[in-house]
Protein backbone atom coordinates (compact mmCIF):
# COMPACT_ATOMS: atom_id res chain seq x y z
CA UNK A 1 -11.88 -11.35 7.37
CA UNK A 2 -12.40 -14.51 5.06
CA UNK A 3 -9.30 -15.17 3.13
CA UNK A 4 -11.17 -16.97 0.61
CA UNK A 5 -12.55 -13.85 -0.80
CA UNK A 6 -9.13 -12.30 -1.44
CA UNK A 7 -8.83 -13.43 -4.88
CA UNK A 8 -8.36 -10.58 -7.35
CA UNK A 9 -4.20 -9.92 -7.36
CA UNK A 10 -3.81 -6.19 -7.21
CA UNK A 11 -0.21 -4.07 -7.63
CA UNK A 12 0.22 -0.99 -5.38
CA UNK A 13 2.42 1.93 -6.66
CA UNK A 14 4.18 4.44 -5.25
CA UNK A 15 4.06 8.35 -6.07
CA UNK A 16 8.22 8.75 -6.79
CA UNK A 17 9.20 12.62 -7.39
CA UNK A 18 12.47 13.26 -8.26
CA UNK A 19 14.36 16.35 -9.49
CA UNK A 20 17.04 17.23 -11.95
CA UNK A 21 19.91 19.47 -12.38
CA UNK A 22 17.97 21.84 -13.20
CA UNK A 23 15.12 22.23 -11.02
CA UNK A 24 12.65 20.11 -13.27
CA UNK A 25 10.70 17.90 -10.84
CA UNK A 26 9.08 15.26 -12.44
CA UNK A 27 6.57 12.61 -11.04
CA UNK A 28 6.25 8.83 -11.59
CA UNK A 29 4.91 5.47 -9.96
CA UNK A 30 6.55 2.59 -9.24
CA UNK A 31 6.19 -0.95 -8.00
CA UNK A 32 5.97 -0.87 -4.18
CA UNK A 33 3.75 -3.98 -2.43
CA UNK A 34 1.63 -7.14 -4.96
CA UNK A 35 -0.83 -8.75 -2.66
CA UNK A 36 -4.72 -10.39 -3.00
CA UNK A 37 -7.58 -8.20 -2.43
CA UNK A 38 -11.48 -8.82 -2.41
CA UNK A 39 -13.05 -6.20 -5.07
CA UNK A 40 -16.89 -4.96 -4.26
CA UNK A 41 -18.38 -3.04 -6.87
CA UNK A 42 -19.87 -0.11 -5.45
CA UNK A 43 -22.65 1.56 -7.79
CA UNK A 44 -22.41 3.21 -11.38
CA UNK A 45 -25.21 5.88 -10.14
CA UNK A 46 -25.46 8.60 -13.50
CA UNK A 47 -24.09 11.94 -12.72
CA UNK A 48 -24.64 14.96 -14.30
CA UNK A 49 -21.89 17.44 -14.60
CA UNK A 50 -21.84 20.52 -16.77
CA UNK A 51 -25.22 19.27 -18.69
CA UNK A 52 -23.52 16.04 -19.04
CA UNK A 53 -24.32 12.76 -17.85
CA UNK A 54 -21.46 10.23 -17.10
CA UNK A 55 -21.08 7.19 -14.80
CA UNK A 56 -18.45 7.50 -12.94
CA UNK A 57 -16.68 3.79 -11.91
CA UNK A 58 -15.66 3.40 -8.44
CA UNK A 59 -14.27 0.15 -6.69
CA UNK A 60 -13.62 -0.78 -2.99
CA UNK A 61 -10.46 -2.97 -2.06
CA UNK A 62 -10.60 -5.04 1.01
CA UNK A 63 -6.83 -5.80 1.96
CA UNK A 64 -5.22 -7.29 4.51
CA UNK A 65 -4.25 -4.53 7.54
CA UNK A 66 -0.59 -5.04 6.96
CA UNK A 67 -0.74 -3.80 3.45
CA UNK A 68 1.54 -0.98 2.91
CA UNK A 69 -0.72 1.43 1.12
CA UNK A 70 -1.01 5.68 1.50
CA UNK A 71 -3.54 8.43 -0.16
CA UNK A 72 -1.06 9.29 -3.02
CA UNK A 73 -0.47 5.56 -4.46
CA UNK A 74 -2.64 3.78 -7.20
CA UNK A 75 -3.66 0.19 -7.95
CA UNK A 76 -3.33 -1.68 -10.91
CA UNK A 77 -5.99 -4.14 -11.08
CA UNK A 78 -7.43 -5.76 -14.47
CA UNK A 79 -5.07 -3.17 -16.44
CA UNK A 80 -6.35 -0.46 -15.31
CA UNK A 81 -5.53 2.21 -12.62
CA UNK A 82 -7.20 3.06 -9.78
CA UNK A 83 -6.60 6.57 -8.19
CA UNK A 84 -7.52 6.43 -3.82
CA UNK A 85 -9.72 8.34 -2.15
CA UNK A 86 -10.40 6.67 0.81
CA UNK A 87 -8.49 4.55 2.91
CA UNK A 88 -10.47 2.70 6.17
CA UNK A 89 -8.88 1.27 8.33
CA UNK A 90 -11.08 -1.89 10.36
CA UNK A 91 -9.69 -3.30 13.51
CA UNK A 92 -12.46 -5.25 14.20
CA UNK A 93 -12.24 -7.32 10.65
CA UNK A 94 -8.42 -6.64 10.59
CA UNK A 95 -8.40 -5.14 7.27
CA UNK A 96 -8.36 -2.16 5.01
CA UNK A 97 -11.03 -1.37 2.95
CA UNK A 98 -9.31 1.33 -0.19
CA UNK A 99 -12.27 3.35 -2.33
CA UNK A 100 -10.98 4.30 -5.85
CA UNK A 101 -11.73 5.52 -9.16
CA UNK A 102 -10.13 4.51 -12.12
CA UNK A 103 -7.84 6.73 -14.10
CA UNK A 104 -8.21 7.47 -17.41
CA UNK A 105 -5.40 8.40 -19.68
């Protein structure tokens, strides 16, 4: 892979679940791995869903293969974040390329 196209500075978080005294579990992400990642924009094709149209946003992430990063974490990249749904894993290129869509909240 080029490492001059790992520009954009992304933060990977970790699902945490934790549990109180009283059986509560609660869920929560922190900090876990900041590295450089290239960002392609994949399309903004409309969809239609229950008679409504929306354009869903999706990214790819193109990190380095050591990157710590699972199915249940999220990035933070340009203050926003970015829920996975992919994860590929390229030996050939020596990276990992990580499809997501951004969260809203």
């Amino acid at each position: 892979m080029n490492s001059s196209l790992l520009k954009n500075p992304i933060k990977i978080y970790e699902l945490v679940t934790s549990k109180s005294e009283y059986g509560t579990i609660t869920t929560s992400y922190e900090l876990k791995y900041e590295t450089k990642a290239h960002v392609m924009f994949d399309s903004e094709n409309p969809v239609v869903s229950e008679g409504e149209v929306f354009f869903p946003i999706d990214r790819t992430f193109v990190v380095r293969a050591y990157v710590p990063v699972v199915e249940t974490d999220q990035i933070e990249w340009n203050n926003k974040m970015w829920k996975i749904l992919s994860i590929k894993k390229n030996d050939f290129y020596n990276n990992i390329e990580i499809r997501c869509t951004v969260v809203n909240k």
